[in-house]
C-alpha atoms as a PDB file:
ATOM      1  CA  UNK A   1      51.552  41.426 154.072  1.00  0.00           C
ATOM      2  CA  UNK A   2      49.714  42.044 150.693  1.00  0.00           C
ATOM      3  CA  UNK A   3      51.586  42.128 147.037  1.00  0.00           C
ATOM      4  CA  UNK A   4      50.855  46.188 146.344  1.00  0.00           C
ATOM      5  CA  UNK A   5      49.788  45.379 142.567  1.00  0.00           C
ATOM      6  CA  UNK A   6      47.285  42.895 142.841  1.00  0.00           C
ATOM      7  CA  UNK A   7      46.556  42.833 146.532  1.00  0.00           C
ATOM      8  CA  UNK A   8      47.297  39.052 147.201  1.00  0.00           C
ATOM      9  CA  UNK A   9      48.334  37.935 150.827  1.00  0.00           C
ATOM     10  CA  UNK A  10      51.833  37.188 151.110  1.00  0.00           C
ATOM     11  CA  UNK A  11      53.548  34.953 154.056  1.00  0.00           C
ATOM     12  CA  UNK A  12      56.298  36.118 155.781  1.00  0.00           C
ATOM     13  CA  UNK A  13      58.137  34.265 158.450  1.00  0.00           C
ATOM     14  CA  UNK A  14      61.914  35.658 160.416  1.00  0.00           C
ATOM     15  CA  UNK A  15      64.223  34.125 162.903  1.00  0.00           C
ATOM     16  CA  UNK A  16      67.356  35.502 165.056  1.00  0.00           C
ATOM     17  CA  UNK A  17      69.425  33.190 165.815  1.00  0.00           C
ATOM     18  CA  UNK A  18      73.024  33.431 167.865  1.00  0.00           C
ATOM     19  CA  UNK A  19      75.515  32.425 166.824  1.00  0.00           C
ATOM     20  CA  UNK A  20      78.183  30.857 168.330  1.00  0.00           C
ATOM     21  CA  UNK A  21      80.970  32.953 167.842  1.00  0.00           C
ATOM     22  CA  UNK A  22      78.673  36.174 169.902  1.00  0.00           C
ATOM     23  CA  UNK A  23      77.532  37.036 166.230  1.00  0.00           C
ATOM     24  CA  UNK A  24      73.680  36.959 165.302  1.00  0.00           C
ATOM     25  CA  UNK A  25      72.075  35.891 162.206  1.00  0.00           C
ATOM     26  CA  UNK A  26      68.872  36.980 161.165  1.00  0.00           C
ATOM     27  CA  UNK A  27      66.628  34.926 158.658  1.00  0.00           C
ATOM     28  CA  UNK A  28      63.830  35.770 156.129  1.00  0.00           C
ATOM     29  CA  UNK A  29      61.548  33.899 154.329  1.00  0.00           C
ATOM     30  CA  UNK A  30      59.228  35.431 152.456  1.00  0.00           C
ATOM     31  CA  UNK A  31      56.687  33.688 149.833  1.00  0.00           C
ATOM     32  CA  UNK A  32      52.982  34.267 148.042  1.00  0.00           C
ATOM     33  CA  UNK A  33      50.129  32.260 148.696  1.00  0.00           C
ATOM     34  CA  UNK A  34      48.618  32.522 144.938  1.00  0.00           C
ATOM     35  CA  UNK A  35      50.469  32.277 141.777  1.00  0.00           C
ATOM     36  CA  UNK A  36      53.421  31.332 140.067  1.00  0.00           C
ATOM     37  CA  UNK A  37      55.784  34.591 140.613  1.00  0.00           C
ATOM     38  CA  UNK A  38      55.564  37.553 142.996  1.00  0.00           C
ATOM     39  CA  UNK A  39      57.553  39.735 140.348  1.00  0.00           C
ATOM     40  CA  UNK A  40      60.292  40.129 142.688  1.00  0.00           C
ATOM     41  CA  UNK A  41      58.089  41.857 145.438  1.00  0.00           C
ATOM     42  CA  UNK A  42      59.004  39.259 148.218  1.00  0.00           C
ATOM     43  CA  UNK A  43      62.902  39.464 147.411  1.00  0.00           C
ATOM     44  CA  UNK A  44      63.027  43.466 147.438  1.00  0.00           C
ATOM     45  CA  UNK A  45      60.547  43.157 150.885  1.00  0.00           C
ATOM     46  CA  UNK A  46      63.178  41.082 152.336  1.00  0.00           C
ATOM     47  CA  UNK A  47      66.139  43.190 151.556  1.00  0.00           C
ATOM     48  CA  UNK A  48      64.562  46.344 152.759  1.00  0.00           C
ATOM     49  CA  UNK A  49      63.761  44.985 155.723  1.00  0.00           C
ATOM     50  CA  UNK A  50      67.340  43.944 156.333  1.00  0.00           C
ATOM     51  CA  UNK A  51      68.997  47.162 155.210  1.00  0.00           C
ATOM     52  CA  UNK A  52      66.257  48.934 157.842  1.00  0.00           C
ATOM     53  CA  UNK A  53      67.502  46.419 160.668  1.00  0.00           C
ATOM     54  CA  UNK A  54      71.209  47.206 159.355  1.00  0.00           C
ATOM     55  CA  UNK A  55      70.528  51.131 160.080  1.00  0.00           C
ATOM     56  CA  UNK A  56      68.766  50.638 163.223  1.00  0.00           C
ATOM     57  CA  UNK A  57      71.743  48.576 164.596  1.00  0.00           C
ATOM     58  CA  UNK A  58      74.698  50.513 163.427  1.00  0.00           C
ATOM     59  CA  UNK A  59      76.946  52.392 165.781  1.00  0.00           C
ATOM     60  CA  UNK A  60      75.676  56.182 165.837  1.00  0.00           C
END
């Protein structure tokens, strides 16, 4: 993944895990390789990607 402003590469790593009451948990970490701040990018990527998973999953 790339930040969109300035084009700088951008690590992202996820895990499922189950849990051991039949639930799943699902874990994000999401960082940039340069800099001090990502403005928030890496946060918002994270939470999208969740709320897509959430949609995908839910009972139709």
């Amino acid at each position: 993944m790339r930040t969109p402003l300035l084009n700088f590469p951008d690590l992202v790593n996820a895990q499922a895990d189950a849990l051991a009451d039949g639930r799943s948990a699902v874990w994000l970490y999401s960082r940039s390789l340069f800099g001090r701040s990502d403005l928030g990018v890496n946060r918002r990527r994270g939470e999208a990607w969740l709320a897509a998973l959430d949609a995908a999953l839910a009972p139709r």
